[in-house]
C-alpha atoms as a PDB file:
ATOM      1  CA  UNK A   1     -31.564   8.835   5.175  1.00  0.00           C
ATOM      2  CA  UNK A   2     -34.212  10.053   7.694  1.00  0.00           C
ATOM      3  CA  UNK A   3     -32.464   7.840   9.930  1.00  0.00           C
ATOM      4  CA  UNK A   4     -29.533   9.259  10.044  1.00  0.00           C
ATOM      5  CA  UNK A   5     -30.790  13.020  10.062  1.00  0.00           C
ATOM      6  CA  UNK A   6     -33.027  12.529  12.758  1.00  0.00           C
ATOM      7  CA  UNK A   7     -29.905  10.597  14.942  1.00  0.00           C
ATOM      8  CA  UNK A   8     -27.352  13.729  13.638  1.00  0.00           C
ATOM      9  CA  UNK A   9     -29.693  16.375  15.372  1.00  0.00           C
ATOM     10  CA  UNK A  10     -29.606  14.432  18.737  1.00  0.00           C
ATOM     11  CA  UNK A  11     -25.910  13.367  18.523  1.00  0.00           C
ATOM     12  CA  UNK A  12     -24.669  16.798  17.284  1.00  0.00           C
ATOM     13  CA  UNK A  13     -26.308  18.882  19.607  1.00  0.00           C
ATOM     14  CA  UNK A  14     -25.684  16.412  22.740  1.00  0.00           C
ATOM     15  CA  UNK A  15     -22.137  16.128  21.432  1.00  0.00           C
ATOM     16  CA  UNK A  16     -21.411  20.309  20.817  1.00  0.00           C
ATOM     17  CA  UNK A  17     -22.609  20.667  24.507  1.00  0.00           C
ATOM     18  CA  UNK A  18     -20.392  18.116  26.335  1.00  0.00           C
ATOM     19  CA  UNK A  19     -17.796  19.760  24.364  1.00  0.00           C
ATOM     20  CA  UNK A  20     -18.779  23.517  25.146  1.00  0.00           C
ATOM     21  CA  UNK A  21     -18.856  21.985  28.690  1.00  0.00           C
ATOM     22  CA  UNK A  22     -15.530  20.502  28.682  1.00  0.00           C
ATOM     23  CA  UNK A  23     -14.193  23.621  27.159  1.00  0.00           C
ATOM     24  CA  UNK A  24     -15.681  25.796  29.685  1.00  0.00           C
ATOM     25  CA  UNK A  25     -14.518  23.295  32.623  1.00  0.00           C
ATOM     26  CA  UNK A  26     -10.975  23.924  31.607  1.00  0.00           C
ATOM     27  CA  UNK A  27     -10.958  27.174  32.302  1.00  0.00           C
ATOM     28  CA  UNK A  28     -11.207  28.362  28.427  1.00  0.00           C
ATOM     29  CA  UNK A  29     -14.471  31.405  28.495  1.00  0.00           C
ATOM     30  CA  UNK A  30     -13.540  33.172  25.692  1.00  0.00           C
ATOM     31  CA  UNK A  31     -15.687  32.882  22.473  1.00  0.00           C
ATOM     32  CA  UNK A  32     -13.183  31.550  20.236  1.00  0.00           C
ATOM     33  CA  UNK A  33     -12.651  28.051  21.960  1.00  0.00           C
ATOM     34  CA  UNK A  34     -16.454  27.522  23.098  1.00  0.00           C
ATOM     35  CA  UNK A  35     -17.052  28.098  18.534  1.00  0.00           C
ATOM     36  CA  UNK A  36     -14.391  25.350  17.883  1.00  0.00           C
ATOM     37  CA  UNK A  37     -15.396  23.313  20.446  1.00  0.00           C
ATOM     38  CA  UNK A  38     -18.848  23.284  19.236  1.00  0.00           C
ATOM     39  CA  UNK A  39     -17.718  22.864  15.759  1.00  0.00           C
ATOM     40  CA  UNK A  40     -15.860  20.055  16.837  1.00  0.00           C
ATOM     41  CA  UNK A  41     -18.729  18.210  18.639  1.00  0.00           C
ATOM     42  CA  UNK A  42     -20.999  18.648  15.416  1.00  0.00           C
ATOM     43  CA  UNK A  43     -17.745  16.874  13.390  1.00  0.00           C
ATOM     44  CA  UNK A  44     -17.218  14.003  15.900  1.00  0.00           C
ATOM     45  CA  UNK A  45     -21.111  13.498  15.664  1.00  0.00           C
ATOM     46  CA  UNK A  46     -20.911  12.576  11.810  1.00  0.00           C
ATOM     47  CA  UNK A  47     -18.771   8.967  11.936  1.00  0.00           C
ATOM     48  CA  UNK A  48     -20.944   8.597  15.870  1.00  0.00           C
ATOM     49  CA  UNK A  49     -23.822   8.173  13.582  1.00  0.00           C
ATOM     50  CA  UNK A  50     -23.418   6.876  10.776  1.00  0.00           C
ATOM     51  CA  UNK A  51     -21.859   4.073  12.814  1.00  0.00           C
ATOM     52  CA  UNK A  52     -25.148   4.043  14.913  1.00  0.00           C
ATOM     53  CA  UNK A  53     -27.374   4.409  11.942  1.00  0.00           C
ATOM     54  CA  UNK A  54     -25.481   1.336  10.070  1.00  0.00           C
ATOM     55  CA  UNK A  55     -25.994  -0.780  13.703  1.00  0.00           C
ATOM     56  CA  UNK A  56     -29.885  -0.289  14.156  1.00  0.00           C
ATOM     57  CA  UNK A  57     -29.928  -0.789  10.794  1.00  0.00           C
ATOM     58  CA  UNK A  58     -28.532  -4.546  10.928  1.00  0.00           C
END
């Protein structure tokens, strides 16, 4: 379980920002789609690791 925690704070937080950036890179500077695109990273990072988590752990 620590495992996975520990690999959801990297991955979520590395994951909202190359969102955020990929947001802002297409033009979109409003608050609204820099949120969801955050949001979104921090979703995408939850099957990321616990398909890391179940690797390392092999």
């Amino acid at each position: 379980m620590f495992l996975i925690l520990a690999l959801y704070f990297v991955a979520g937080t590395s994951l909202a920002g190359i969102f955020i950036v990929a947001a802002l890179t297409a033009g979109l500077t409003t608050a609204q789609p820099i949120i969801w695109a955050a949001v979104i990273g921090f979703v995408v990072a939850v099957p990321v690791v616990w398909l890391l988590a179940r690797r390392l752990r092999a």
